[in-house]
C-alpha atoms as a PDB file:
ATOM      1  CA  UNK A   1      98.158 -37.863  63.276  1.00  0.00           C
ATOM      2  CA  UNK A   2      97.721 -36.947  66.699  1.00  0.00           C
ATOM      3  CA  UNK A   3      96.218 -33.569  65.377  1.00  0.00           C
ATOM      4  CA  UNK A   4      93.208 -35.476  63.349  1.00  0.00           C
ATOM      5  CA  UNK A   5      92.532 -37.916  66.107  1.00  0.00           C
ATOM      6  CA  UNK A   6      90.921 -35.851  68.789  1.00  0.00           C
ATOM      7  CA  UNK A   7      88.596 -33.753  66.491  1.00  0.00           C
ATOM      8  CA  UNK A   8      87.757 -37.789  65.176  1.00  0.00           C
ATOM      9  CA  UNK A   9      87.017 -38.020  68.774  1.00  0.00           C
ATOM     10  CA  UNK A  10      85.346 -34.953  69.236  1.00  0.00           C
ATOM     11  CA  UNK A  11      82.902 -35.586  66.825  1.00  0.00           C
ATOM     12  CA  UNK A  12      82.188 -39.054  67.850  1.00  0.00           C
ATOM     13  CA  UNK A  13      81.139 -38.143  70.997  1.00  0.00           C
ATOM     14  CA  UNK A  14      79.175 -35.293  69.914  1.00  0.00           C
ATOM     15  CA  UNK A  15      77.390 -37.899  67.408  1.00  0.00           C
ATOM     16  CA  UNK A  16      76.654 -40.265  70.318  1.00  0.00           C
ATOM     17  CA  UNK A  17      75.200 -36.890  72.621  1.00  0.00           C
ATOM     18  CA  UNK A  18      73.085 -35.942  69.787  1.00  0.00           C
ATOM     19  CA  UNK A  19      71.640 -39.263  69.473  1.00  0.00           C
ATOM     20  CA  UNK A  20      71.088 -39.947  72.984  1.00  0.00           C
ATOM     21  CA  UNK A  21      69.555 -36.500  73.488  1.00  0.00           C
ATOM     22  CA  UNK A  22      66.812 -37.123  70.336  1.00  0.00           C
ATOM     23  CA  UNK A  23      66.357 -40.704  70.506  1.00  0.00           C
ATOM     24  CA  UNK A  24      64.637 -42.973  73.076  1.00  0.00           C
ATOM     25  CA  UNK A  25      64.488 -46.976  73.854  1.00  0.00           C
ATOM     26  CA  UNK A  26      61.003 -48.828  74.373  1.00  0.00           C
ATOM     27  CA  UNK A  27      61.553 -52.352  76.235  1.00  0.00           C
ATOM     28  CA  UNK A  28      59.630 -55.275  76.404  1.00  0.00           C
ATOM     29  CA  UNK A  29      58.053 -54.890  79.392  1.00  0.00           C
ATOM     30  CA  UNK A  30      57.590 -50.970  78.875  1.00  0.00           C
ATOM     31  CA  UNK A  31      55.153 -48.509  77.254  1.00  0.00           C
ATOM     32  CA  UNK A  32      56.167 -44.999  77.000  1.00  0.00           C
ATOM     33  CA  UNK A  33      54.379 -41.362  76.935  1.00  0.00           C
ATOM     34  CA  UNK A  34      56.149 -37.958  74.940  1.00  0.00           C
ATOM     35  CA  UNK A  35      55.151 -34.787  76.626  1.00  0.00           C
ATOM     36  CA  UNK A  36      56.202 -31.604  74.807  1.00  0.00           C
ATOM     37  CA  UNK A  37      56.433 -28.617  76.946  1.00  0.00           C
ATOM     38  CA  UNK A  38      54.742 -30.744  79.701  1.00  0.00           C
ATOM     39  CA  UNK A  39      51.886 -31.513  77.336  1.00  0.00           C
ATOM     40  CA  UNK A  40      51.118 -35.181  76.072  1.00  0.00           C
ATOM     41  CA  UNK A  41      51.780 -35.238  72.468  1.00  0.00           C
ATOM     42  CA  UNK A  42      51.720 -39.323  71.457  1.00  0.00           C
ATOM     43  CA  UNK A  43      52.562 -42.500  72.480  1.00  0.00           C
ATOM     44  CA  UNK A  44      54.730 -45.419  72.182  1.00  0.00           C
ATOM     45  CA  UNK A  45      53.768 -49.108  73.133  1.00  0.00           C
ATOM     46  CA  UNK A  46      55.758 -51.254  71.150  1.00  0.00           C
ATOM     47  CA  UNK A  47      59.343 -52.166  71.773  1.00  0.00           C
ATOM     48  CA  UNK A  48      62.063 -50.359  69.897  1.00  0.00           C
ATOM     49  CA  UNK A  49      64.156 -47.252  68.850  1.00  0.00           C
ATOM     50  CA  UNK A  50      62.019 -43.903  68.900  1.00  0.00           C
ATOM     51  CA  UNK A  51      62.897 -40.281  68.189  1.00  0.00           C
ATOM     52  CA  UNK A  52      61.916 -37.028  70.372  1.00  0.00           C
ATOM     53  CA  UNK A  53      62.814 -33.470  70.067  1.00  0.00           C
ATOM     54  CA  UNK A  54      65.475 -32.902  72.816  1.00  0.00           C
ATOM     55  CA  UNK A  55      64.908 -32.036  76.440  1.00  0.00           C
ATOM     56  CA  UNK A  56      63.354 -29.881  77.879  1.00  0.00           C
ATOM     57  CA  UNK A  57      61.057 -29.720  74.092  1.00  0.00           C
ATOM     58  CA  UNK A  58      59.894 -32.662  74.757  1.00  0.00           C
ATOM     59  CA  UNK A  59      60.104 -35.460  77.768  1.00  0.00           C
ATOM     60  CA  UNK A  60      60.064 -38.893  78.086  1.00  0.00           C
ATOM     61  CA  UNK A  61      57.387 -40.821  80.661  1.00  0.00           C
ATOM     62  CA  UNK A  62      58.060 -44.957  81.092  1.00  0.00           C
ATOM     63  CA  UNK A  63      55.321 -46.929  82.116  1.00  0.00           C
ATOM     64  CA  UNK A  64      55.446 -50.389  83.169  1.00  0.00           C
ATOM     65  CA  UNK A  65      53.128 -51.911  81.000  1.00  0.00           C
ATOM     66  CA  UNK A  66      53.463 -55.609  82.403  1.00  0.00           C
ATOM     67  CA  UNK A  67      50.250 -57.068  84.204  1.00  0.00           C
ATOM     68  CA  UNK A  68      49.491 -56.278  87.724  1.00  0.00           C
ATOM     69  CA  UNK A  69      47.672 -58.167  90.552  1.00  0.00           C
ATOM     70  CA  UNK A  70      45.127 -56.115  92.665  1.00  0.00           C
ATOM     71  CA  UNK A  71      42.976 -57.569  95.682  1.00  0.00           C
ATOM     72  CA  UNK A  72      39.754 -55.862  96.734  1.00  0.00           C
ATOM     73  CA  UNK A  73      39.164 -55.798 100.674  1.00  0.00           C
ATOM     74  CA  UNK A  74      36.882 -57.623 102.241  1.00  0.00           C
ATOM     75  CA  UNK A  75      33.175 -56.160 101.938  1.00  0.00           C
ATOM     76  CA  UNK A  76      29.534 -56.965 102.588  1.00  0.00           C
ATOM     77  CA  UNK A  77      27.569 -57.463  99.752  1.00  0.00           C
ATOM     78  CA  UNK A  78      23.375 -58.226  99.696  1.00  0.00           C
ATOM     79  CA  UNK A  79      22.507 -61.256  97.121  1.00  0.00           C
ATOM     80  CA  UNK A  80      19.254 -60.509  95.598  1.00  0.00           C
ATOM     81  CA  UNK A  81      17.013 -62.046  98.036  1.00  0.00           C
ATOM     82  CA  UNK A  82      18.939 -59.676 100.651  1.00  0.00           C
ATOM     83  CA  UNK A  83      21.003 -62.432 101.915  1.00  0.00           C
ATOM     84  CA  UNK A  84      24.160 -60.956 103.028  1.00  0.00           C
ATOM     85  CA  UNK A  85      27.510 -62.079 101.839  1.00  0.00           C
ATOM     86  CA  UNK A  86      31.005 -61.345 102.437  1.00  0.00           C
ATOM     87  CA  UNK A  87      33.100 -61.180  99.507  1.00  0.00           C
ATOM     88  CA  UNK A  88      36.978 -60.321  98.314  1.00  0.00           C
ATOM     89  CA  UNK A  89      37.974 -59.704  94.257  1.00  0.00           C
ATOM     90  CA  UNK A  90      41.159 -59.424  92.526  1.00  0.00           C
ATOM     91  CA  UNK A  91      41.741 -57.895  88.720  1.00  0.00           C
ATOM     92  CA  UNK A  92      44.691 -58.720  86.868  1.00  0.00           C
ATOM     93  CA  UNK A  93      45.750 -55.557  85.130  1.00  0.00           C
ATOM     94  CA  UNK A  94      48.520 -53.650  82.574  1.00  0.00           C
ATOM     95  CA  UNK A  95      48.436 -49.812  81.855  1.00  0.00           C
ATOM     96  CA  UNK A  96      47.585 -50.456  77.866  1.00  0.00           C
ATOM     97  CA  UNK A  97      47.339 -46.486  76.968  1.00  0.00           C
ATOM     98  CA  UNK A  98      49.997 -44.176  78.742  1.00  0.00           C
ATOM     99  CA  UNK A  99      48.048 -41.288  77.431  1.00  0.00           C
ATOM    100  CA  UNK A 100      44.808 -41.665  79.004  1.00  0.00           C
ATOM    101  CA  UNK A 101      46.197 -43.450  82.362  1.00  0.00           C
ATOM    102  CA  UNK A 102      48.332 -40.393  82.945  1.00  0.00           C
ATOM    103  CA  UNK A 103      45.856 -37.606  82.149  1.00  0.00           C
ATOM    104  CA  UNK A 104      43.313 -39.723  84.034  1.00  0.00           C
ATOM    105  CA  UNK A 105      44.905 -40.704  87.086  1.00  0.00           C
ATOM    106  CA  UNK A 106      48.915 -40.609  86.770  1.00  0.00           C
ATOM    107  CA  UNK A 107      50.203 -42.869  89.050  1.00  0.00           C
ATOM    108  CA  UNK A 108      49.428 -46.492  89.825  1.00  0.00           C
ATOM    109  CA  UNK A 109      48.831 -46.220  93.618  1.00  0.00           C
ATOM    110  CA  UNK A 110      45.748 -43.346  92.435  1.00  0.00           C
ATOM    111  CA  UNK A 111      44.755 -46.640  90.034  1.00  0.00           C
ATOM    112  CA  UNK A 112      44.705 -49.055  92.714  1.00  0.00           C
ATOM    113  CA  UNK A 113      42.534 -46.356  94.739  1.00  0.00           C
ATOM    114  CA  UNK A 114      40.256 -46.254  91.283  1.00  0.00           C
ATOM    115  CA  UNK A 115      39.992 -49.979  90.686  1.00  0.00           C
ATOM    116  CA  UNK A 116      39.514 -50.973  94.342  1.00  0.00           C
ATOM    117  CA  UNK A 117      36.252 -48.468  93.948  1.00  0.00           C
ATOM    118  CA  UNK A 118      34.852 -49.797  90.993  1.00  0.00           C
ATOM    119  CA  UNK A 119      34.977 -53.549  91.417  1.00  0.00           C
ATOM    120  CA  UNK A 120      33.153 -52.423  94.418  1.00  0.00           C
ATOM    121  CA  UNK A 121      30.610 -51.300  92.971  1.00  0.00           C
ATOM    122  CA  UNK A 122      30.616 -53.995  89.889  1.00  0.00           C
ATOM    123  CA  UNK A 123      30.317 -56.556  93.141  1.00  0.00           C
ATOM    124  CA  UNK A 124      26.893 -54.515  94.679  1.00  0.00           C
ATOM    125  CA  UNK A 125      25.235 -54.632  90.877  1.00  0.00           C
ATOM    126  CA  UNK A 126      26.342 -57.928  89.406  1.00  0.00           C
ATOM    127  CA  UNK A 127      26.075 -60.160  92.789  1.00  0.00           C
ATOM    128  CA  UNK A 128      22.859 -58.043  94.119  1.00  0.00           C
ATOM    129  CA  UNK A 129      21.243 -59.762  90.595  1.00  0.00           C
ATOM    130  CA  UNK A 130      21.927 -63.423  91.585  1.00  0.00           C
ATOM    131  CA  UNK A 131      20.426 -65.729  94.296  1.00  0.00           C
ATOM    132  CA  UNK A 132      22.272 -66.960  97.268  1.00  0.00           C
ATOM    133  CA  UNK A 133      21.230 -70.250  96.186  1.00  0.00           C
ATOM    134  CA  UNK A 134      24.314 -69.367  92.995  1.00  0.00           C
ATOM    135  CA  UNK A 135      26.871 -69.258  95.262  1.00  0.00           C
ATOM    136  CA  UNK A 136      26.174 -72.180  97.358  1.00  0.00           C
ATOM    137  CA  UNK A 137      24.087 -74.994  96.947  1.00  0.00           C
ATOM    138  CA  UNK A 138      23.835 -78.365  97.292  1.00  0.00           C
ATOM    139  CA  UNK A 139      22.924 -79.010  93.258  1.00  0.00           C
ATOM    140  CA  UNK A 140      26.221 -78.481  91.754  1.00  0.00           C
ATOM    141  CA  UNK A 141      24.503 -77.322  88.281  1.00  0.00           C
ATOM    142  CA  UNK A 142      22.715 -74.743  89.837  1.00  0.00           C
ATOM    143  CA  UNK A 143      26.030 -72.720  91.283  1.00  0.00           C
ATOM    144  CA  UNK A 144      26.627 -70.189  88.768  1.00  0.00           C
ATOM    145  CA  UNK A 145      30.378 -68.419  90.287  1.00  0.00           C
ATOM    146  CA  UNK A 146      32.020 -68.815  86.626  1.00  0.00           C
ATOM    147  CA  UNK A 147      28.747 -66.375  85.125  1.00  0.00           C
ATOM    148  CA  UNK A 148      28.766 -64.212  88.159  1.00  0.00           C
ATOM    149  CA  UNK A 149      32.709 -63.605  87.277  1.00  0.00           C
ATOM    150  CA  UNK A 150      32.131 -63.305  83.603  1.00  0.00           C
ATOM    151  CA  UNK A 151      29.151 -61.002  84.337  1.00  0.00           C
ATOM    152  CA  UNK A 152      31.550 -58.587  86.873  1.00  0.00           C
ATOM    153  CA  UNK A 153      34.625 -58.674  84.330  1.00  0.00           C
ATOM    154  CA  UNK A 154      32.046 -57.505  81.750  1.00  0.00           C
ATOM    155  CA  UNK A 155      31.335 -54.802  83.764  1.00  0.00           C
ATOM    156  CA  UNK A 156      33.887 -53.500  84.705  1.00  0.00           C
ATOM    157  CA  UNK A 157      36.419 -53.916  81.902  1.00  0.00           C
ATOM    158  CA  UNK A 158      35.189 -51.891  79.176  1.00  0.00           C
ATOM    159  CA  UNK A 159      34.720 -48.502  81.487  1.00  0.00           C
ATOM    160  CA  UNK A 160      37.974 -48.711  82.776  1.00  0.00           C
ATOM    161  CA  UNK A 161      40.111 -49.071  79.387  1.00  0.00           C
ATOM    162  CA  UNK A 162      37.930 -46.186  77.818  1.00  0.00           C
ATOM    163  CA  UNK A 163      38.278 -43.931  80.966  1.00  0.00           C
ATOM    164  CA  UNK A 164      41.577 -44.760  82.502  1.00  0.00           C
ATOM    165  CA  UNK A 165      43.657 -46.845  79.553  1.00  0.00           C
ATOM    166  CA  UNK A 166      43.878 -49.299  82.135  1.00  0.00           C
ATOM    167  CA  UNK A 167      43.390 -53.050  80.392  1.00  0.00           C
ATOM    168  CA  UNK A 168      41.653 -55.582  82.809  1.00  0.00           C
ATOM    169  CA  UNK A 169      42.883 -59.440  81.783  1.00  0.00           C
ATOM    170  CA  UNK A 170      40.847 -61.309  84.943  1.00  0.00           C
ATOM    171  CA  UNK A 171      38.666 -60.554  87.300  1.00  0.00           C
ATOM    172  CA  UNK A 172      37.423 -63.266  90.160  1.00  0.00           C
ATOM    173  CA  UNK A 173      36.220 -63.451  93.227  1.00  0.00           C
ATOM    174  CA  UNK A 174      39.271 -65.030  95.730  1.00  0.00           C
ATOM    175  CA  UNK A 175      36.992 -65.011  99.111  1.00  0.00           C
ATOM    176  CA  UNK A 176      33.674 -66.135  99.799  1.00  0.00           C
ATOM    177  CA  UNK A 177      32.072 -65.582 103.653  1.00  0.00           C
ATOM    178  CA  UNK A 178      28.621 -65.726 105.117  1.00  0.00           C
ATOM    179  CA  UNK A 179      28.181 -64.688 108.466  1.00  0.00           C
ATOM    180  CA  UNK A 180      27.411 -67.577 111.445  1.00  0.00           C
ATOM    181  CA  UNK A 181      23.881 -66.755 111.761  1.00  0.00           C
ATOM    182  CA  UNK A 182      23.530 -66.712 107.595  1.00  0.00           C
ATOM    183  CA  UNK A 183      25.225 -70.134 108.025  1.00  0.00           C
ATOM    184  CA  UNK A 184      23.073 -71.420 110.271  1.00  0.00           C
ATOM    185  CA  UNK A 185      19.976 -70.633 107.862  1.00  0.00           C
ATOM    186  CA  UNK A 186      22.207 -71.961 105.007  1.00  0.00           C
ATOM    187  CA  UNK A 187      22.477 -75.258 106.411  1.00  0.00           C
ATOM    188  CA  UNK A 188      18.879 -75.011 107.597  1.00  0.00           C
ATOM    189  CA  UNK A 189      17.109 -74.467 104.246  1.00  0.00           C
ATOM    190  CA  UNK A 190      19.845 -76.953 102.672  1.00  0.00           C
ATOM    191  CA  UNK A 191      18.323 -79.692 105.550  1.00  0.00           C
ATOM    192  CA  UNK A 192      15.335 -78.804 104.662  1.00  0.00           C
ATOM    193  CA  UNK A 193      15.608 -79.394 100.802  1.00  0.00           C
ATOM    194  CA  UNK A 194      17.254 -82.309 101.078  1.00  0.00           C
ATOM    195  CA  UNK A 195      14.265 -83.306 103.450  1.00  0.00           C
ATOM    196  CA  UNK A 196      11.914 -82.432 100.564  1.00  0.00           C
ATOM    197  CA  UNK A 197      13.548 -84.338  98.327  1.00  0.00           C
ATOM    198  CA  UNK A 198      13.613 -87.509 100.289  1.00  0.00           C
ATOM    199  CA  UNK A 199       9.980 -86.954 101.162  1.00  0.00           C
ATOM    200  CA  UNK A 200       9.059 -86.704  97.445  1.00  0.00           C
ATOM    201  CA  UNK A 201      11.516 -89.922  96.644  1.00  0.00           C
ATOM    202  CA  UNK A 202       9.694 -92.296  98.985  1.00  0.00           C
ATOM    203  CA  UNK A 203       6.578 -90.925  97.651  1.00  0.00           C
ATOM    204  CA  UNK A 204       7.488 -91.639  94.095  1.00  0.00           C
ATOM    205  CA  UNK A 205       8.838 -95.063  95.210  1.00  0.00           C
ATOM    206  CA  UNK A 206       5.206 -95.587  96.818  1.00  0.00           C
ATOM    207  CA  UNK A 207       3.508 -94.780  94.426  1.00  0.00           C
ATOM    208  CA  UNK A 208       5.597 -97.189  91.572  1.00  0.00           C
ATOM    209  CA  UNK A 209       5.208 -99.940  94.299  1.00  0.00           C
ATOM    210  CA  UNK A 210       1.319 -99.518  94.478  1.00  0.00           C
ATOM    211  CA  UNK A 211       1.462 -99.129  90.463  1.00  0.00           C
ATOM    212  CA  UNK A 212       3.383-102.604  90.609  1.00  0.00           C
ATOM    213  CA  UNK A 213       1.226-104.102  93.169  1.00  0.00           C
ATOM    214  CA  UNK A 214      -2.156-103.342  91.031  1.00  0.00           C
ATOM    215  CA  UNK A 215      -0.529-104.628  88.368  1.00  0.00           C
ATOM    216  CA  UNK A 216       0.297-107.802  89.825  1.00  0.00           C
ATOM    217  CA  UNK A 217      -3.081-108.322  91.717  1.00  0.00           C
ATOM    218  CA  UNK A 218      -4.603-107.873  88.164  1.00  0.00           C
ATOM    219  CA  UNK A 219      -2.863-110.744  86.338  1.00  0.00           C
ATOM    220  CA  UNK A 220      -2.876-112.857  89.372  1.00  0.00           C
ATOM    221  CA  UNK A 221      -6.484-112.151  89.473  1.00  0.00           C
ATOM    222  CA  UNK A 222      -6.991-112.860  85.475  1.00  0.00           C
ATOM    223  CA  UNK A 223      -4.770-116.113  85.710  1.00  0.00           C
ATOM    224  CA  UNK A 224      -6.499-117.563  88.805  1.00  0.00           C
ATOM    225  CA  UNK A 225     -10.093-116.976  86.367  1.00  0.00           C
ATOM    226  CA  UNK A 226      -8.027-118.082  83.423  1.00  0.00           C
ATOM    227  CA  UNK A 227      -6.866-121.201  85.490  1.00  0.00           C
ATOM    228  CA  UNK A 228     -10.315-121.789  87.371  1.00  0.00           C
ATOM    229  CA  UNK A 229     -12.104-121.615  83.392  1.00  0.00           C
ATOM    230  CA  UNK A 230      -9.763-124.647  82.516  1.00  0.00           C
ATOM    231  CA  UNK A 231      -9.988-126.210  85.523  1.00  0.00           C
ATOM    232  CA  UNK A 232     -14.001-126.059  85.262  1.00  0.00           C
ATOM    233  CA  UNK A 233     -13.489-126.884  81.475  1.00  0.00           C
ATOM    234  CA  UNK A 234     -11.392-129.884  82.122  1.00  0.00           C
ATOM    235  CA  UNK A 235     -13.456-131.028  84.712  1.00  0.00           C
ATOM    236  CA  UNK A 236     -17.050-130.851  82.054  1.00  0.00           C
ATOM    237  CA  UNK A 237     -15.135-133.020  79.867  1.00  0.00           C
ATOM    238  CA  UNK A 238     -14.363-135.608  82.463  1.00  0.00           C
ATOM    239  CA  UNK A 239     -17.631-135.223  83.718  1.00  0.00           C
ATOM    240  CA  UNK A 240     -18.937-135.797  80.274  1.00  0.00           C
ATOM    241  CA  UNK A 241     -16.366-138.972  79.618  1.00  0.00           C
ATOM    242  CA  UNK A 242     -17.723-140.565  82.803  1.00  0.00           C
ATOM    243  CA  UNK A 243     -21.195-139.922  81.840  1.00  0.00           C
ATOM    244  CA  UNK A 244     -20.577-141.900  78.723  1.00  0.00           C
ATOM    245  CA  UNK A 245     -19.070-144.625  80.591  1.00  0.00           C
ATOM    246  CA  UNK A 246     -21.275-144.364  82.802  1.00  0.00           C
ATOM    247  CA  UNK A 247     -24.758-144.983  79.960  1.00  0.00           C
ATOM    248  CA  UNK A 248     -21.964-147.891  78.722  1.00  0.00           C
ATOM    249  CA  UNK A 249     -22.064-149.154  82.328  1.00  0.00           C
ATOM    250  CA  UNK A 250     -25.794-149.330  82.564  1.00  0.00           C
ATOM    251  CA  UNK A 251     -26.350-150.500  79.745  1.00  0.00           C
ATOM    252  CA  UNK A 252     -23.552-153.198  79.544  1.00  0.00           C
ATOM    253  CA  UNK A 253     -21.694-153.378  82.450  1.00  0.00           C
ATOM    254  CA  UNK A 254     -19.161-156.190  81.651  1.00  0.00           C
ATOM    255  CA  UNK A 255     -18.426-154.576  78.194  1.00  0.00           C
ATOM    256  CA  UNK A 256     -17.822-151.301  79.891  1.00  0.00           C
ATOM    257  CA  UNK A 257     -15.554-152.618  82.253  1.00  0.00           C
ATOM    258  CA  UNK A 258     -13.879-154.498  79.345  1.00  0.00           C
ATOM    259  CA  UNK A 259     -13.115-151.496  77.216  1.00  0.00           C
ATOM    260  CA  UNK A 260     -12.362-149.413  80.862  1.00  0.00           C
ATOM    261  CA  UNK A 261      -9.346-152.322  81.219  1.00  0.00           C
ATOM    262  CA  UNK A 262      -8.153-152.147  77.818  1.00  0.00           C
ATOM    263  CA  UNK A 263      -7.816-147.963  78.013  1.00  0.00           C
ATOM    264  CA  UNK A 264      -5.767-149.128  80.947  1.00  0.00           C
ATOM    265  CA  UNK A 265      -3.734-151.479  79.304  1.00  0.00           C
ATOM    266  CA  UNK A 266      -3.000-149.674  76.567  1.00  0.00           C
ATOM    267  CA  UNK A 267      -2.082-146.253  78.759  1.00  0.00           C
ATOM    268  CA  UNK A 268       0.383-148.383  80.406  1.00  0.00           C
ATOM    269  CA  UNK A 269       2.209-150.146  77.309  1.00  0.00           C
ATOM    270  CA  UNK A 270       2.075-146.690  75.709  1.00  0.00           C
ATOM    271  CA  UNK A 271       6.039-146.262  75.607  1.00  0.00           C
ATOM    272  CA  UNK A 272       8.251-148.970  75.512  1.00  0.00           C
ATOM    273  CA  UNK A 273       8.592-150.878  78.882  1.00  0.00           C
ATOM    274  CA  UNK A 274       8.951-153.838  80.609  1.00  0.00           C
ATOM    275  CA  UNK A 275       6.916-155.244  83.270  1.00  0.00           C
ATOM    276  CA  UNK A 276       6.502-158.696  85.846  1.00  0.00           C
ATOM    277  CA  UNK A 277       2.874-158.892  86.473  1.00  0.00           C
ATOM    278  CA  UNK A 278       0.798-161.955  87.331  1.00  0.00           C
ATOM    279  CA  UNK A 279      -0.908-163.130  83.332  1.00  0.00           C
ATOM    280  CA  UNK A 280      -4.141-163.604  86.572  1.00  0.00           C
ATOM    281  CA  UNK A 281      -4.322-159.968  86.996  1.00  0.00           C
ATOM    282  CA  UNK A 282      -6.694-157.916  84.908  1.00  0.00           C
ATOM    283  CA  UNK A 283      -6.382-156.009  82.640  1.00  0.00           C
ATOM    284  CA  UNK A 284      -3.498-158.518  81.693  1.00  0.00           C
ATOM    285  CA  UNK A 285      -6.180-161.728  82.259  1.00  0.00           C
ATOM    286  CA  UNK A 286      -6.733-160.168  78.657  1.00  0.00           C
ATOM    287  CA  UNK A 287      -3.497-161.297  77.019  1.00  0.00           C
ATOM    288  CA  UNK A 288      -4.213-164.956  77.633  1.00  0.00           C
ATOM    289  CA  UNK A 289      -8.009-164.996  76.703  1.00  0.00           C
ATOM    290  CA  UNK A 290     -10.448-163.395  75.613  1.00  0.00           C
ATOM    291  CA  UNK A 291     -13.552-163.149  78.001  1.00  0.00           C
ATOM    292  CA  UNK A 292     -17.213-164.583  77.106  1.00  0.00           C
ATOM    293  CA  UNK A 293     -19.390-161.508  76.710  1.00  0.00           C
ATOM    294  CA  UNK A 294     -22.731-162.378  76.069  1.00  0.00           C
ATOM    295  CA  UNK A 295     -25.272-159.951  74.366  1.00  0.00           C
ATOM    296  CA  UNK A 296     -27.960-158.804  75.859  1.00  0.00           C
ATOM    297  CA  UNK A 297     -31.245-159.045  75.368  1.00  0.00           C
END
């Protein structure tokens, strides 16, 4: 028994060599590169069991392929308009092809070199195309930082997977400085806008308050004429009424005075009411007796 169990062994271990000297594990968080004789021969970047030639044929190169946060340094940059500004960038990155980031650049301190360079120069083009006036600005709509970020990641993302394998996720800016002096004429122009703007405010309010004030001279002005037409018309017909009792007056003057009391009389007693007068007073003489009127001749 003894005899059959050690070349069991033998063999078992010999099994578990050979595998572990053709095989290879990819992990989660890994992507990995097979070199034969030091050459790169194909890739591996998703998780699981993979099979090589044994060493030294071919060799085995992990990369950690999980994502990566890079800061630019501080650096001058001209807007367009040559208004100088001082601005910092990050990228958040993952080596996505093994192949091309080692024949390209190998390790990731030479990438950090690489991608510090080029957002660099993604910052001079992209932000050298906007105003300083899209960075900062007293009209919120007319800051344009989430376009100036889209524009640089657009830039810069599509170079670096097809040159270096490298994968940009995000790119944005982290730090935004202007110099005292640029401050100063920040401030400056922004006083001075807001200036303009009050300027042309009161204006327009001037101008709608002379608009109203026309407005209302010209109706007060066509119901004072509308007013002083009825006034004048009312006053013709009086004039006209007293003419006629006037001709009544001249030509019977008791009879005029008569009918004058009875208009009275009946003006009064019009509505419903109740009244303690002296029967002596005229017009109410009238309710007693008729007076004598005598024709003339």
């Amino acid at each position: 028994m003894k005899n059959v169990a050690i070349p069991i062994l033998v063999a078992v271990i010999f099994i578990i060599m050979a595998v572990y000297l053709v095989t290879f594990q990819v992990r989660e968080t890994e992507s990995v590169l097979v070199t034969r004789f030091g050459k790169p021969v194909r890739e591996k970047t998703e998780p699981g069991l993979g099979w090589k030639w044994p060493a030294p044929i071919e060799r085995i190169h992990p990369f950690d392929s999980r994502l990566r946060v890079l800061e630019s340094e501080l650096v001058e940059t001209p807007t367009r308009g040559a208004v100088p500004v001082i601005v910092k960038s990050y990228v958040v990155w993952r080596i996505a092809e093994p192949l091309k980031f080692l024949n390209a650049v190998e390790t990731v301190a030479d990438a950090n070199d690489m991608l510090r360079s080029r957002i660099n120069d993604t910052q001079n083009r992209v932000i050298g195309q906007h105003t300083f006036g899209e960075f900062v600005n007293s009209d919120p709509d007319k800051i344009r930082f989430d376009q100036i970020q889209a524009e640089m990641l657009a830039d810069v993302q599509g170079p670096v997977r097809d040159d270096y394998g490298i994968e940009i996720k995000t790119l944005g800016i982290k730090q935004f400085k202007v110099s005292e002096d640029v401050t100063k004429d920040v401030f400056e122009r922004m006083k001075a806008d807001r200036q303009r703007r009050t300027e042309a405010t009161i204006a327009q309010g001037n101008a709608e308050a002379t608009s109203i004030r026309t407005d209302a001279d010209a109706k007060k002005t066509a119901l004072l004429a509308a007013a002083e037409g009825r006034a004048k018309a009312i006053q013709g017909q009086g004039d006209a009424e007293a003419a006629q009792y006037y001709e009544m007056l001249e030509a019977a003057p008791e009879l005029a005075m008569f009918l004058r009391n009875l208009e009275s009389l009946l003006a009064t007693l019009k509505e419903r009411a109740t009244l303690v007068l002296s029967a002596d007073v005229e017009p109410f003489i009238y309710l007693k007796e008729m007076p004598s009127l005598k024709a003339e001749d």
